[in-house]
Protein backbone atom coordinates (compact mmCIF):
# COMPACT_ATOMS: atom_id res chain seq x y z
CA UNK A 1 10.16 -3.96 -4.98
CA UNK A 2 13.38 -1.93 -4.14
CA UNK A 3 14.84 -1.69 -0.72
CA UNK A 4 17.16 1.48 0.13
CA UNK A 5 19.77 1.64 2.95
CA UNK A 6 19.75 4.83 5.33
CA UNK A 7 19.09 7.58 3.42
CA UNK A 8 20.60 11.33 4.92
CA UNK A 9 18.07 13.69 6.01
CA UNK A 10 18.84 16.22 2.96
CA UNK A 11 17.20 13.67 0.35
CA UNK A 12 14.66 11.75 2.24
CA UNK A 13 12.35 13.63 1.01
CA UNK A 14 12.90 12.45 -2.38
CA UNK A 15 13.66 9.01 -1.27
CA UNK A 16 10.00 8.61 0.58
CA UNK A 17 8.32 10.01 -2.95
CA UNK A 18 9.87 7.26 -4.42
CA UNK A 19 7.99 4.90 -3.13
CA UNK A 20 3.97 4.06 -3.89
CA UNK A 21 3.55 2.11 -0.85
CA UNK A 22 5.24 2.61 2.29
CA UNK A 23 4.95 -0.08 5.59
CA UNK A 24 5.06 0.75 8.79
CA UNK A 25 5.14 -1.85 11.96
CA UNK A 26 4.38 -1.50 15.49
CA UNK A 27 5.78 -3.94 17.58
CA UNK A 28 2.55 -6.01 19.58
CA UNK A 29 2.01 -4.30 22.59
CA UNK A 30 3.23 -0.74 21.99
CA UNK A 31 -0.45 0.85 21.09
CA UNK A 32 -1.02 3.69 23.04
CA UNK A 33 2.23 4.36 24.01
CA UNK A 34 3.74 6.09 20.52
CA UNK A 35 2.77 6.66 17.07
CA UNK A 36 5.53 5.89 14.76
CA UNK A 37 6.37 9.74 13.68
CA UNK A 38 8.26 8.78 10.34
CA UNK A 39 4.05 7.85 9.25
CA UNK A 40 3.19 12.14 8.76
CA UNK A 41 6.34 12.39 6.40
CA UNK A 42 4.93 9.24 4.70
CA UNK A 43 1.16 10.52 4.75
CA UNK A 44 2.54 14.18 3.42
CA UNK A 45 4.19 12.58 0.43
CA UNK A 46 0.99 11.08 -0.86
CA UNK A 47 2.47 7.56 -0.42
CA UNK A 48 -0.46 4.85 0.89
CA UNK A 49 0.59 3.40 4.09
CA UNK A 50 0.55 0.11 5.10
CA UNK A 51 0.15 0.46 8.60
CA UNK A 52 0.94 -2.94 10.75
CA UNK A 53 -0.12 -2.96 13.94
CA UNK A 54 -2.42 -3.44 17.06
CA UNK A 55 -6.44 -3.07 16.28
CA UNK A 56 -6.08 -0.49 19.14
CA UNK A 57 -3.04 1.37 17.59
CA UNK A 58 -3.45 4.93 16.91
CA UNK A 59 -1.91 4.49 13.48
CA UNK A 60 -4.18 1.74 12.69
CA UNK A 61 -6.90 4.19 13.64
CA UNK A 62 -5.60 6.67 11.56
CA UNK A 63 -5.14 4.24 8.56
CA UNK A 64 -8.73 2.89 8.25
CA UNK A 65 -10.44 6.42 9.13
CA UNK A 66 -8.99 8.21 6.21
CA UNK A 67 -8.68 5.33 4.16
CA UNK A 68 -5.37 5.84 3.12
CA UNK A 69 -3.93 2.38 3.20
CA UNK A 70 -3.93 -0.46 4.38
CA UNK A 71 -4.02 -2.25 8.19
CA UNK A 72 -3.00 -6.11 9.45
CA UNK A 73 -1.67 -7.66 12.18
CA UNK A 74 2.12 -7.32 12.19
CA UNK A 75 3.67 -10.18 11.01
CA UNK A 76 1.01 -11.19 8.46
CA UNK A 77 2.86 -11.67 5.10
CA UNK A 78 -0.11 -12.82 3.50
CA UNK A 79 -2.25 -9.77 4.05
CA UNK A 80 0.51 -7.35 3.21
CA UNK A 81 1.37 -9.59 -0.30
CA UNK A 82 -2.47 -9.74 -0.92
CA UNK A 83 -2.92 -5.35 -0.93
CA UNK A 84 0.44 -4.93 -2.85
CA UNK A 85 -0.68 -7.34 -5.63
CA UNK A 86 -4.22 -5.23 -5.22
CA UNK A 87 -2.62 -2.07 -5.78
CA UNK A 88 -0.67 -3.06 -8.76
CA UNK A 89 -3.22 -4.82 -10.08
CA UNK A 90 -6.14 -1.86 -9.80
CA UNK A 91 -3.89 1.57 -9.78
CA UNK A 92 -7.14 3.46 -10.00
CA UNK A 93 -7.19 2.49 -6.10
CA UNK A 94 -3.98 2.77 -5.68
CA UNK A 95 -3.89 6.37 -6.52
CA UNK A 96 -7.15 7.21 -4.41
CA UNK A 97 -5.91 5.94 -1.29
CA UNK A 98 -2.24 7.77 -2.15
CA UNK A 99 -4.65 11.10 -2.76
CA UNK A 100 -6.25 10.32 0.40
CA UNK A 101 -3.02 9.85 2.48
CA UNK A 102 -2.11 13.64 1.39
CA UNK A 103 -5.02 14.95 2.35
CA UNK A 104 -4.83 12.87 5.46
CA UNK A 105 -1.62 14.42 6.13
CA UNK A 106 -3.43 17.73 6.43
CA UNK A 107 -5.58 16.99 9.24
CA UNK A 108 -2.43 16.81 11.82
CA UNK A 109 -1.09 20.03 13.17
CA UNK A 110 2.73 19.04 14.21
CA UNK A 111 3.22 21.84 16.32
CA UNK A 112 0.76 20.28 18.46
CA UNK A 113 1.96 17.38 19.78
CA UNK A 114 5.13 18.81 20.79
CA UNK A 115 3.42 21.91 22.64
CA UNK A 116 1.76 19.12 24.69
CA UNK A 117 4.69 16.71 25.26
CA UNK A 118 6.55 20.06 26.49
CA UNK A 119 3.66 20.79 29.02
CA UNK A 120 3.92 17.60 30.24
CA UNK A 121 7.39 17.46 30.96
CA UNK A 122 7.01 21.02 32.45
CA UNK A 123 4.35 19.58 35.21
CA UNK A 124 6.45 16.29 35.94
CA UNK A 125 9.91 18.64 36.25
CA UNK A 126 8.15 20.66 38.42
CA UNK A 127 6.06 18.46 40.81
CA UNK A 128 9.75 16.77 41.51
């Protein structure tokens, strides 16, 4: 396992490649409220996801539906040990779940999200 410091924009594309296995945490609590955005660069790099968060977290959700990864609790060690040892040990998986995190990346339109956060703001700025 190799840990990287902050890596600039221009080469984190190449730095999130790198990887076979990425982990993402959502702090207890936050579900519902944001979906960690660094997960789509992840997802479009083919990289399986360990997502670690709330049953009810979107991420979670999006995790298990596609089956491109991997979900626990944050803060359980022993889960995240148990599918990193299962992945290394059966890379047969490991590279179905990293096909299905591309494909998973796919499904999202980008655009999206922002067109509706903007419409939002628009109707609060305006009922002011």
């Amino acid at each position: 396992m190799t840990f990287l410091p902050f890596q600039p924009t221009e080469t984190l594309k190449f730095s999130l490649s790198a990887a076979d296995i990425h982990i993402v945490s959502l702090k207890k609590g936050f579900s519902g409220y944001l979906v960690p955005s660094k997960i789509y660069n992840i997802l479009a790099t083919g990289c399986a996801l360990i997502a670690a968060g709330d049953a009810e977290c979107e991420m979670v959700d999006m995790v298990q539906k596609y089956e491109c990864g991997f979900t626990c609790r944050p803060g359980d060690i022993e889960a995240i040990v148990s599918f990193i040892e299962k992945c290394y040990n059966n890379r047969s998986f490991l590279k179905r779940i990293s096909e299905n995190a591309r494909n998973t990346a796919l499904h999202y339109d980008f655009e999206k999200p922002l067109d509706t956060a903007h419409k939002l703001f628009l109707e609060l700025t305006q009922q002011g």
